[in-house]
N, C-alpha and C. Protein backbone atom coordinates (compact mmCIF):
# COMPACT_ATOMS: atom_id res chain seq x y z
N UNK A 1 2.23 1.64 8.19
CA UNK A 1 0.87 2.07 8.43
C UNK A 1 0.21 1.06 9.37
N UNK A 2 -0.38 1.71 10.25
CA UNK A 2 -1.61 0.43 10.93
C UNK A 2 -2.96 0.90 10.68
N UNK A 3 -3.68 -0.59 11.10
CA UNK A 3 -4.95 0.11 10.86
C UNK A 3 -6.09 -1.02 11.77
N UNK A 4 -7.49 -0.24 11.87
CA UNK A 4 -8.01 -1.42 12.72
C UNK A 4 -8.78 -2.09 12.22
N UNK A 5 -10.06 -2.79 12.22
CA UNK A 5 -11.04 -3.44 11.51
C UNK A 5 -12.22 -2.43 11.53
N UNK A 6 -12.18 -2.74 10.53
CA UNK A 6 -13.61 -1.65 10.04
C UNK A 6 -12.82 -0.66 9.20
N UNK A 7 -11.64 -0.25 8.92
CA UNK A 7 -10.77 0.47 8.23
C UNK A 7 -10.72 0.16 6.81
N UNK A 8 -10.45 1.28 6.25
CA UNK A 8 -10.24 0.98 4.47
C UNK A 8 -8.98 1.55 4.30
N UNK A 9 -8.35 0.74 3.84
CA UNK A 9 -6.35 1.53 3.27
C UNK A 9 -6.80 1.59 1.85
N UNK A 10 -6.57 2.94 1.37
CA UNK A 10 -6.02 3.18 -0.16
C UNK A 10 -4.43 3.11 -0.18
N UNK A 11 -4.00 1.73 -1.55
CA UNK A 11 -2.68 1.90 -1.92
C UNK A 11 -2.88 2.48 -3.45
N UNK A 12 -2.04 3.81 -3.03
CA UNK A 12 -1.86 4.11 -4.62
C UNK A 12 0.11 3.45 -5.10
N UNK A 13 -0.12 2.72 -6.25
CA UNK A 13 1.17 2.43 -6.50
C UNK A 13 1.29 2.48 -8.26
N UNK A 14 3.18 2.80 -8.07
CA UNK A 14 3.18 3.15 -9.47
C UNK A 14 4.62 2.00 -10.16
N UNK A 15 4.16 1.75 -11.51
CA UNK A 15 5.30 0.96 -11.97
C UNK A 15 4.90 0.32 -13.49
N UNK A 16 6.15 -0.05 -13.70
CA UNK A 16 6.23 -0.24 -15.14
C UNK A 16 5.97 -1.95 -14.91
N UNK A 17 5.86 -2.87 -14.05
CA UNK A 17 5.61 -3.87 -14.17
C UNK A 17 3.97 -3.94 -14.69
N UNK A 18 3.61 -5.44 -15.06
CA UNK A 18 2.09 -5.35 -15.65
C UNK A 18 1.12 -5.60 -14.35
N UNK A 19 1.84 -6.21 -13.25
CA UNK A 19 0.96 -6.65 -12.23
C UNK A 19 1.69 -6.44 -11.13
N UNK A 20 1.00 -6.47 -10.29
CA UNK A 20 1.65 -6.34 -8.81
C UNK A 20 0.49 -7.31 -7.57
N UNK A 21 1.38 -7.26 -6.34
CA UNK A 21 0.80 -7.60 -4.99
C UNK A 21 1.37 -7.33 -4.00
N UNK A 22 0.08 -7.27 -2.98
CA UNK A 22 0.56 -6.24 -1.59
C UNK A 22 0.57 -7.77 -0.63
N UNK A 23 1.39 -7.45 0.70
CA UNK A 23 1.42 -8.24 1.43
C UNK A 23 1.10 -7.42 2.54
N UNK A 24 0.67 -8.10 3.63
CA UNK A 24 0.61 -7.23 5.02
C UNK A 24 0.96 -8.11 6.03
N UNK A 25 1.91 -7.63 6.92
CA UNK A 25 2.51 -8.66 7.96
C UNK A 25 1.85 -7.57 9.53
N UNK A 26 1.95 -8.71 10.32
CA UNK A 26 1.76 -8.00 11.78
C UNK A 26 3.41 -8.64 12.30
N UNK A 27 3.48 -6.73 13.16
CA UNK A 27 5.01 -6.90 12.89
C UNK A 27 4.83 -6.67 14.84
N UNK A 28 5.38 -7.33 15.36
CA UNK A 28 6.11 -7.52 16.79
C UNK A 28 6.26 -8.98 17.06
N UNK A 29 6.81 -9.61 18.50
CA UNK A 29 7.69 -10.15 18.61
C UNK A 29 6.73 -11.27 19.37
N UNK A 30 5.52 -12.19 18.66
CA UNK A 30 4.69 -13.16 18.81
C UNK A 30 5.04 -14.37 19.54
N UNK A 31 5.43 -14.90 20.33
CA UNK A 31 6.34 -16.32 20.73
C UNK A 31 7.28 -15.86 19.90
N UNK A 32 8.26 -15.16 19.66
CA UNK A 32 9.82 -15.34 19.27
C UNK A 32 9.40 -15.32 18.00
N UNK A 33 8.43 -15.12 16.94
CA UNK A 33 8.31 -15.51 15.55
C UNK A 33 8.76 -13.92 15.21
N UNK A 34 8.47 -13.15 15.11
CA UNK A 34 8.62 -11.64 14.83
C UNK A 34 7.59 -11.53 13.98
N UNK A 35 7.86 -10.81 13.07
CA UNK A 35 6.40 -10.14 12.04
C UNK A 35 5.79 -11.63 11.53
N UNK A 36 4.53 -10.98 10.84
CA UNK A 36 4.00 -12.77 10.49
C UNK A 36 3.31 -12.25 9.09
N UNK A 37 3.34 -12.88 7.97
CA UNK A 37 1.95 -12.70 7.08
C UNK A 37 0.40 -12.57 7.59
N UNK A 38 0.17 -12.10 7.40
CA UNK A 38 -1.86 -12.03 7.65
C UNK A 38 -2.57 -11.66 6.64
N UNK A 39 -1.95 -11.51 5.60
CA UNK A 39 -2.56 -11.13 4.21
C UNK A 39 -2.24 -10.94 3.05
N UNK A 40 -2.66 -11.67 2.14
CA UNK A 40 -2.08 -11.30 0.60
C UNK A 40 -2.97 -11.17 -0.39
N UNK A 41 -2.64 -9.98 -1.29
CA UNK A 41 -3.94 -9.62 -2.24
C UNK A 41 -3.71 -10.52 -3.50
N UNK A 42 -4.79 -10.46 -4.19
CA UNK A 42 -4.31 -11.46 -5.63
C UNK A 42 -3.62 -10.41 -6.67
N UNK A 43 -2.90 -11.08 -7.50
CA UNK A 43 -2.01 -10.05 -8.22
C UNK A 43 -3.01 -9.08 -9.18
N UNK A 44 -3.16 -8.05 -8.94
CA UNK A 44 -3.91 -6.37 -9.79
C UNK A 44 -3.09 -6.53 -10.97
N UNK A 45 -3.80 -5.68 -11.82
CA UNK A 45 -3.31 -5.00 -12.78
C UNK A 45 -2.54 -3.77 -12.70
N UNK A 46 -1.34 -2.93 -13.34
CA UNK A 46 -0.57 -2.23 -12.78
C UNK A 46 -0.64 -1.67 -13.98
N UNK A 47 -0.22 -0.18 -13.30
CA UNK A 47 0.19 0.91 -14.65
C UNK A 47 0.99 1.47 -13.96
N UNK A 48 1.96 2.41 -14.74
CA UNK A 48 2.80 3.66 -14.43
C UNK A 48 2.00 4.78 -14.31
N UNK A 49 2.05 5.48 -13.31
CA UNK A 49 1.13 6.55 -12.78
C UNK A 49 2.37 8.37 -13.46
N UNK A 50 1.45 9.27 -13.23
CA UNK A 50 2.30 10.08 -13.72
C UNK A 50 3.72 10.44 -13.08
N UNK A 51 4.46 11.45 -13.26
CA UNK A 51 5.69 11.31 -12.50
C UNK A 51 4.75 12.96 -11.37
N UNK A 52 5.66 12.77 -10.13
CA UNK A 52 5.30 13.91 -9.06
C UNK A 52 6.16 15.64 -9.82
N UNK A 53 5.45 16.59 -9.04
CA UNK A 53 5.65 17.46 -8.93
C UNK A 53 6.70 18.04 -7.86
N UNK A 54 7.06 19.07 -7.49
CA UNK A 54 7.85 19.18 -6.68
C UNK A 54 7.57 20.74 -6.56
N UNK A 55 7.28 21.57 -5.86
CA UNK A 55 7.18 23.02 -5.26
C UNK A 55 8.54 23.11 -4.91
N UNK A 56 9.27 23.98 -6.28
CA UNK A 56 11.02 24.66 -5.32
C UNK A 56 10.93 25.20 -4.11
N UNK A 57 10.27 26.31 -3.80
CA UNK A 57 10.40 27.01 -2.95
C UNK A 57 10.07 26.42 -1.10
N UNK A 58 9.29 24.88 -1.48
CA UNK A 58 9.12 24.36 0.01
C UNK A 58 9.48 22.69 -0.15
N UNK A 59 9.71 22.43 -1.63
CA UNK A 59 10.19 21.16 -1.77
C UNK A 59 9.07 20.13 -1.58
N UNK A 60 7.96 20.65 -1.62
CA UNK A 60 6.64 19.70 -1.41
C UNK A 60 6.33 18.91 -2.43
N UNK A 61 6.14 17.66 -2.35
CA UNK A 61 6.21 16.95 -3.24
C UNK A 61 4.48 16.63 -3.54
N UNK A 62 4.27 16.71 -4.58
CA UNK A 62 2.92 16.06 -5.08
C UNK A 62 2.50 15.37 -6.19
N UNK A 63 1.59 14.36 -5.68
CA UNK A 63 1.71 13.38 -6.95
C UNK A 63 -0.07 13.01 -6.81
N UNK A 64 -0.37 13.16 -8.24
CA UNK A 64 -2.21 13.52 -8.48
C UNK A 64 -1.86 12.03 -9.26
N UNK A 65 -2.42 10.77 -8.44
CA UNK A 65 -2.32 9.09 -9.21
C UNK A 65 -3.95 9.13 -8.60
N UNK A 66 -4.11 8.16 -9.04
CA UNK A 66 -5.56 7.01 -9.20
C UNK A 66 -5.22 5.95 -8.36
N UNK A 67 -6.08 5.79 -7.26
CA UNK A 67 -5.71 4.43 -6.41
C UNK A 67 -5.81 3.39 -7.25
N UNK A 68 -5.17 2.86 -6.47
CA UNK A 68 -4.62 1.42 -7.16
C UNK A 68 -5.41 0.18 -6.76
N UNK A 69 -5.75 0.40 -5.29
CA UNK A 69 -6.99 -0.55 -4.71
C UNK A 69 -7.04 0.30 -3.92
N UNK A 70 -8.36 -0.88 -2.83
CA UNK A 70 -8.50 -0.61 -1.55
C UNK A 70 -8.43 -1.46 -0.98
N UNK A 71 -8.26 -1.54 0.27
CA UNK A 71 -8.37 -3.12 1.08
C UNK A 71 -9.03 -2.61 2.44
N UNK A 72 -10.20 -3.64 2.77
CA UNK A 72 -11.02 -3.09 4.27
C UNK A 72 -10.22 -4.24 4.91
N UNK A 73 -10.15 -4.01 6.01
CA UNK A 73 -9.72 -4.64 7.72
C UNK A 73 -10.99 -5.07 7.98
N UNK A 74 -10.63 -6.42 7.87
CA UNK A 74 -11.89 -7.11 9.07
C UNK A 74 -10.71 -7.97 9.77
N UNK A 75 -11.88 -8.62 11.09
CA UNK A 75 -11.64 -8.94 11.82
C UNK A 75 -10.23 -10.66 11.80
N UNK A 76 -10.76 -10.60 10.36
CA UNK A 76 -9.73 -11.80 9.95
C UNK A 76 -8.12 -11.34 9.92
């Protein structure tokens, strides 16, 4: 995903661990470094979200979860 400043990302995530954390790297080829960290959230609280649905007939997958956070893009 990219995104610019002034942007809000919803992560919805699901799992049996109690906590989790997101990282976000900027990914191309900086002086030879390649992707880099630029961000790390503090560890959330986590739940197992329900399991998805699946439509036979088109194989569409859907899954009705509760975001998990949000994170805005600023300029940092």
């Amino acid at each position: 995903m990219s995104a610019r400043v002034g942007d809000s990302i919803t992560l919805y995530v699901s799992t049996s661990a109690p906590a989790f954390r997101v990282e976000a790297y900027r990914m191309g080829w900086y002086q030879g470094l390649g992707g880099r960290l630029v961000w790390r959230s503090p560890e959330m609280p986590a739940t197992a979200q329900p399991a998805p649905t699946i439509a036979a007939p088109t194989r569409t997958v859907t899954a009705v979860w509760e975001p998990s956070m949000r994170v805005h893009v600023s300029k940092d």
